[in-house]
Every structure is written in C-alpha cells, then in structure tokens.
C-alpha atoms as a PDB file:
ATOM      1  CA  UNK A   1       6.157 -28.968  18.178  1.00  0.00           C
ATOM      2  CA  UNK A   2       6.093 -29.356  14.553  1.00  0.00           C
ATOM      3  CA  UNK A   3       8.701 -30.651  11.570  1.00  0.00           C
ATOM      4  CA  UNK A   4       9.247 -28.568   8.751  1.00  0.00           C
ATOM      5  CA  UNK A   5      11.749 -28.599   6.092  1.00  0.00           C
ATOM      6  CA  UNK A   6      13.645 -31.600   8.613  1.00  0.00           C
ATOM      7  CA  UNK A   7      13.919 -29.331  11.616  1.00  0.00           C
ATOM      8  CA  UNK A   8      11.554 -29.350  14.570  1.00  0.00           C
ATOM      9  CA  UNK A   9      10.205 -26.394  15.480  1.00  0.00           C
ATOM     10  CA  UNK A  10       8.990 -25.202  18.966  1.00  0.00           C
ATOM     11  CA  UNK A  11       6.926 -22.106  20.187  1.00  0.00           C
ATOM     12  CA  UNK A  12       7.158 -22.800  23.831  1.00  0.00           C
ATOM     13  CA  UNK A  13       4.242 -21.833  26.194  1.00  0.00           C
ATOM     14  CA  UNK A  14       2.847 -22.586  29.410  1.00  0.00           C
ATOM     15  CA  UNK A  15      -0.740 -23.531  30.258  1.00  0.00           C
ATOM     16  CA  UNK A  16      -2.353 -21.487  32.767  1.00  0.00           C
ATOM     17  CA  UNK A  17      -2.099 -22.529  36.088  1.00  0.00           C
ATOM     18  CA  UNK A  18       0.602 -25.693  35.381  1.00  0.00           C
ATOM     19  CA  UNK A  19       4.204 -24.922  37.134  1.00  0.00           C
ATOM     20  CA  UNK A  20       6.268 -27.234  34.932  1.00  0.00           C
ATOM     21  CA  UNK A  21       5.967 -29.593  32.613  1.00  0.00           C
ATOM     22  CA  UNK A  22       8.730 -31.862  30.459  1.00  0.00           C
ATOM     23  CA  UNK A  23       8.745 -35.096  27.573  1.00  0.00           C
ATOM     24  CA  UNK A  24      11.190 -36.708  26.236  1.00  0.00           C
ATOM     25  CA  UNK A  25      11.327 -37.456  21.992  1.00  0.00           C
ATOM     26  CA  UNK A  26      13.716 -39.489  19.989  1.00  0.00           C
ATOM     27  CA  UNK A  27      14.020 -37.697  16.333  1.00  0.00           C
ATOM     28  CA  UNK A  28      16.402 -39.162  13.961  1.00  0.00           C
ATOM     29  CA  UNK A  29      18.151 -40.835  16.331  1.00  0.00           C
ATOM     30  CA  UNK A  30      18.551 -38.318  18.851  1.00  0.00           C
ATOM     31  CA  UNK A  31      17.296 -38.546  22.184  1.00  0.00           C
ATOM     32  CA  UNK A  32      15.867 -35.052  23.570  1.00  0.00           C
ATOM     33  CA  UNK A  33      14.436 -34.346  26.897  1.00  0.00           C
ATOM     34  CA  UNK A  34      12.259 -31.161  27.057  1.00  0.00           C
ATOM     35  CA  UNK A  35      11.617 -28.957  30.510  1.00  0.00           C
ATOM     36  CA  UNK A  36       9.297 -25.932  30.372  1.00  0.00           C
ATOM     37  CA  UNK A  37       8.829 -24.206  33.722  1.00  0.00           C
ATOM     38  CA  UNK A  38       7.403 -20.358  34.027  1.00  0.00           C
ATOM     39  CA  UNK A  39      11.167 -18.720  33.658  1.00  0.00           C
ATOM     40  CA  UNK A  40      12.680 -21.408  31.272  1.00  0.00           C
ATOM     41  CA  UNK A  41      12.301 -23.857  28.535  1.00  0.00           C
ATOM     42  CA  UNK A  42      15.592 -26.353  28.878  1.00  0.00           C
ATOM     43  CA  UNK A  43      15.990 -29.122  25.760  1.00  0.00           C
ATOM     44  CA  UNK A  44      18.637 -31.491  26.277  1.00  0.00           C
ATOM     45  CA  UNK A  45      20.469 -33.762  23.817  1.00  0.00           C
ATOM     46  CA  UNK A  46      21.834 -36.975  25.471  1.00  0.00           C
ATOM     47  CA  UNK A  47      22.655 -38.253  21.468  1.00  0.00           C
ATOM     48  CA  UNK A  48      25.652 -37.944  19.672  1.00  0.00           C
ATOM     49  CA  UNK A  49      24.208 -36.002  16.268  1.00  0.00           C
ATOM     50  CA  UNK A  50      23.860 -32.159  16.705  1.00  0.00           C
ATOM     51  CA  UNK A  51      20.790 -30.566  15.587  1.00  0.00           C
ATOM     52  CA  UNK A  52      18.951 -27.754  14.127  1.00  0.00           C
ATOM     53  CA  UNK A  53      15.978 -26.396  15.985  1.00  0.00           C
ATOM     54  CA  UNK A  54      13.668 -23.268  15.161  1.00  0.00           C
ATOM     55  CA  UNK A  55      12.115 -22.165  18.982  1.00  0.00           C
ATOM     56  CA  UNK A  56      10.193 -19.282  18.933  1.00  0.00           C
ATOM     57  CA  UNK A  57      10.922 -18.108  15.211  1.00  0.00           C
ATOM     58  CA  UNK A  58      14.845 -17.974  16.034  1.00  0.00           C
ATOM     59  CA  UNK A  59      17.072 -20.856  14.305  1.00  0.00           C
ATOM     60  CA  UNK A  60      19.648 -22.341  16.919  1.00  0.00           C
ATOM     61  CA  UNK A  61      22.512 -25.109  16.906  1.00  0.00           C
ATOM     62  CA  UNK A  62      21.929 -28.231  19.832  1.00  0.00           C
ATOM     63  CA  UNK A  63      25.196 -29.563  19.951  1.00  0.00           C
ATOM     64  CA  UNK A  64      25.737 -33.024  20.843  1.00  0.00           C
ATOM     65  CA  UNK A  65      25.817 -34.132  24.631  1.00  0.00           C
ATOM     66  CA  UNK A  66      24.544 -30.802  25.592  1.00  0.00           C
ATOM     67  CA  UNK A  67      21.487 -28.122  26.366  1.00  0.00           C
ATOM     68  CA  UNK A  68      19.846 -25.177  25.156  1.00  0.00           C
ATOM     69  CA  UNK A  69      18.307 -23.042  28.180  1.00  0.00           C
ATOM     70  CA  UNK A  70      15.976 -20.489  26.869  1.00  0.00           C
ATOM     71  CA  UNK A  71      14.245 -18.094  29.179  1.00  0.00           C
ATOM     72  CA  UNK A  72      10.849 -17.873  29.060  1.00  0.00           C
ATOM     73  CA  UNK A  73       8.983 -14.500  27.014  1.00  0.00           C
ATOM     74  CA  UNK A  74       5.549 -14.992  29.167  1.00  0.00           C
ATOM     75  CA  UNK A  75       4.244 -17.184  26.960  1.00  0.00           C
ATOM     76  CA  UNK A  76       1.448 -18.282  29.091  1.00  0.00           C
ATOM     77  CA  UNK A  77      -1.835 -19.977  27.836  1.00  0.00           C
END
C-alpha cells in the first residue's frame, strides 16, 4: 500500500502458505477495512467520503458506505 498523487494504491498479494489476512486504515477521514483471502481482495468503506483507489494498476471509484470485491489474479508470494 502506497500514496501517490493523494490516492492509495494497492497491488494485492498473498504470502505463501497464509489463507487470509485483513487491517483496517483510516485515510483522510475514511475508515477502510481490508480482506485478502486466496480468491478475493474485499476493501470496505464504513465513511461517508468516496474515494479513489489504484489496485493492481486499474483506477476505481469506493463509494461511500460500500465495497469493492476484487478477485484475486494468483498473486501469491
């Protein structure tokens, strides 16, 4: 996870031999829970503010009150 240009940014991956893992950030006043697993990465905005995220090189909208479910490329490390 990384800022740039005010967005975070996310290239979501998997250690070898872990099932799941999640955290949970606040970022400019938003609270975001994060859930990687081996089929998905979830992110969920409990805030009120939408936000712009890059994951994976692709830009996407997280609208307020709501989740992004990605599925998961194989990115396993």
């Amino acid at each position: 996870m990384r800022v740039r240009k005010g967005k975070l940014h996310f290239s979501p991956f998997i250690p070898e031999g872990w099932s799941s893992y999640s955290f949970r950030i606040n970022f400019r006043g938003a609270h975001l829970e994060f859930l990687m697993d081996t089929q998905h990465f979830k992110i969920v905005n409990h805030s009120k503010y939408t936000l712009q995220l890059v994951v994976a090189g692709k830009e996407m909208e997280l609208v307020a009150k709501s989740q992004l479910v990605i599925e998961n490329q194989g990115a396993v490390v």
